[in-house]
Protein backbone atom coordinates (compact mmCIF):
# COMPACT_ATOMS: atom_id res chain seq x y z
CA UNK A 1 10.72 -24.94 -52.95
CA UNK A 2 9.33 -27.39 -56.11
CA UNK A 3 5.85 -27.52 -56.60
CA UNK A 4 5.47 -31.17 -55.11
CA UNK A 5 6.24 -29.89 -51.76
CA UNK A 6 3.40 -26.94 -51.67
CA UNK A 7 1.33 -29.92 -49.96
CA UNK A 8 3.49 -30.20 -47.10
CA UNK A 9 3.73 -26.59 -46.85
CA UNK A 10 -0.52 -26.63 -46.69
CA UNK A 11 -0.02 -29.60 -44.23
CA UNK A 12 2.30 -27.63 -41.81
CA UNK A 13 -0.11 -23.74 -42.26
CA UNK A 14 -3.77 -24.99 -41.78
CA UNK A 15 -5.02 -21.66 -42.38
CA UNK A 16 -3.44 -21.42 -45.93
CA UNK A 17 -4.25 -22.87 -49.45
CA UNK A 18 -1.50 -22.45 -52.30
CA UNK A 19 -2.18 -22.51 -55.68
CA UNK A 20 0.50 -22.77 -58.27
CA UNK A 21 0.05 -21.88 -62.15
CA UNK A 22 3.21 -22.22 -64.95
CA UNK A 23 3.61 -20.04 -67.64
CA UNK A 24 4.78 -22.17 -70.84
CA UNK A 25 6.76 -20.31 -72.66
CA UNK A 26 6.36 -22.60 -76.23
CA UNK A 27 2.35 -22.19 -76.35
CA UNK A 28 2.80 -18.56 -74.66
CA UNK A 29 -0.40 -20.27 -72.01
CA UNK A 30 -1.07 -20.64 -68.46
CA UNK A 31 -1.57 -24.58 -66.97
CA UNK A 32 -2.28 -25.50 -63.56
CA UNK A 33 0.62 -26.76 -61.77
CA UNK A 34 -0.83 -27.56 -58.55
CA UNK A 35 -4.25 -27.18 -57.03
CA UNK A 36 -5.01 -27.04 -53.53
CA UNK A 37 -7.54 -29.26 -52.58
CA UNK A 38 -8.27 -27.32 -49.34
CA UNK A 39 -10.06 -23.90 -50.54
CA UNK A 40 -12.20 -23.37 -47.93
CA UNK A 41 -9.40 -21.96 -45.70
CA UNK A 42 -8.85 -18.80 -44.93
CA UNK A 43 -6.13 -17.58 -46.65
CA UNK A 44 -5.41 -18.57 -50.22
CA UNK A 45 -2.32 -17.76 -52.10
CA UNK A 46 -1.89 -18.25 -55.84
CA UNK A 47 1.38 -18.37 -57.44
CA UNK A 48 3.22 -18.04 -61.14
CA UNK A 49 6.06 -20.00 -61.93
CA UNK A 50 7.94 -18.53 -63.89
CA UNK A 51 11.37 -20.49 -65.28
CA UNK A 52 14.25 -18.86 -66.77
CA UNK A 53 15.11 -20.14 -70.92
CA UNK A 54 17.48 -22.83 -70.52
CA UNK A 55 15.03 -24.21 -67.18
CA UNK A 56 18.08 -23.92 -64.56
CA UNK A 57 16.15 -21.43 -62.16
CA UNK A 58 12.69 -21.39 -60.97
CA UNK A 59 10.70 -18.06 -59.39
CA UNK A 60 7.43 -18.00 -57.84
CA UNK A 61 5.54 -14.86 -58.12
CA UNK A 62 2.61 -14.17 -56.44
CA UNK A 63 -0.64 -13.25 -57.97
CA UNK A 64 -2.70 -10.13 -56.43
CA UNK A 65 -5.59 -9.55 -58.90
């Protein structure tokens, strides 16, 4: 899944909110990626991207604490 489609996911789980943050590996920081607009629902999930060196695989790890 790319991050332009977490929206539909949100539209298609009403009871979910997904947020999305991407590691950059040049300035070794964290940027948002996407931001739910809906975070008043009940369940929210937030996500690291994480990409492999040369950018040709993609992995979404989820955030606990």
């Amino acid at each position: 899944m790319e991050t332009k489609q977490v929206s539909k996911f949100e539209d298609q789980n009403p009871t979910i909110s997904v947020n999305v943050l991407y590691f950059e590996r040049d300035t070794k920081d964290f940027t948002v990626e996407y931001k739910s607009p809906h975070f008043t629902r009940k369940h929210q999930v937030n996500l690291l991207l994480l990409d492999e060196e040369d950018y040709s695989k993609r992995h979404y790890v989820r955030i606990t604490s």
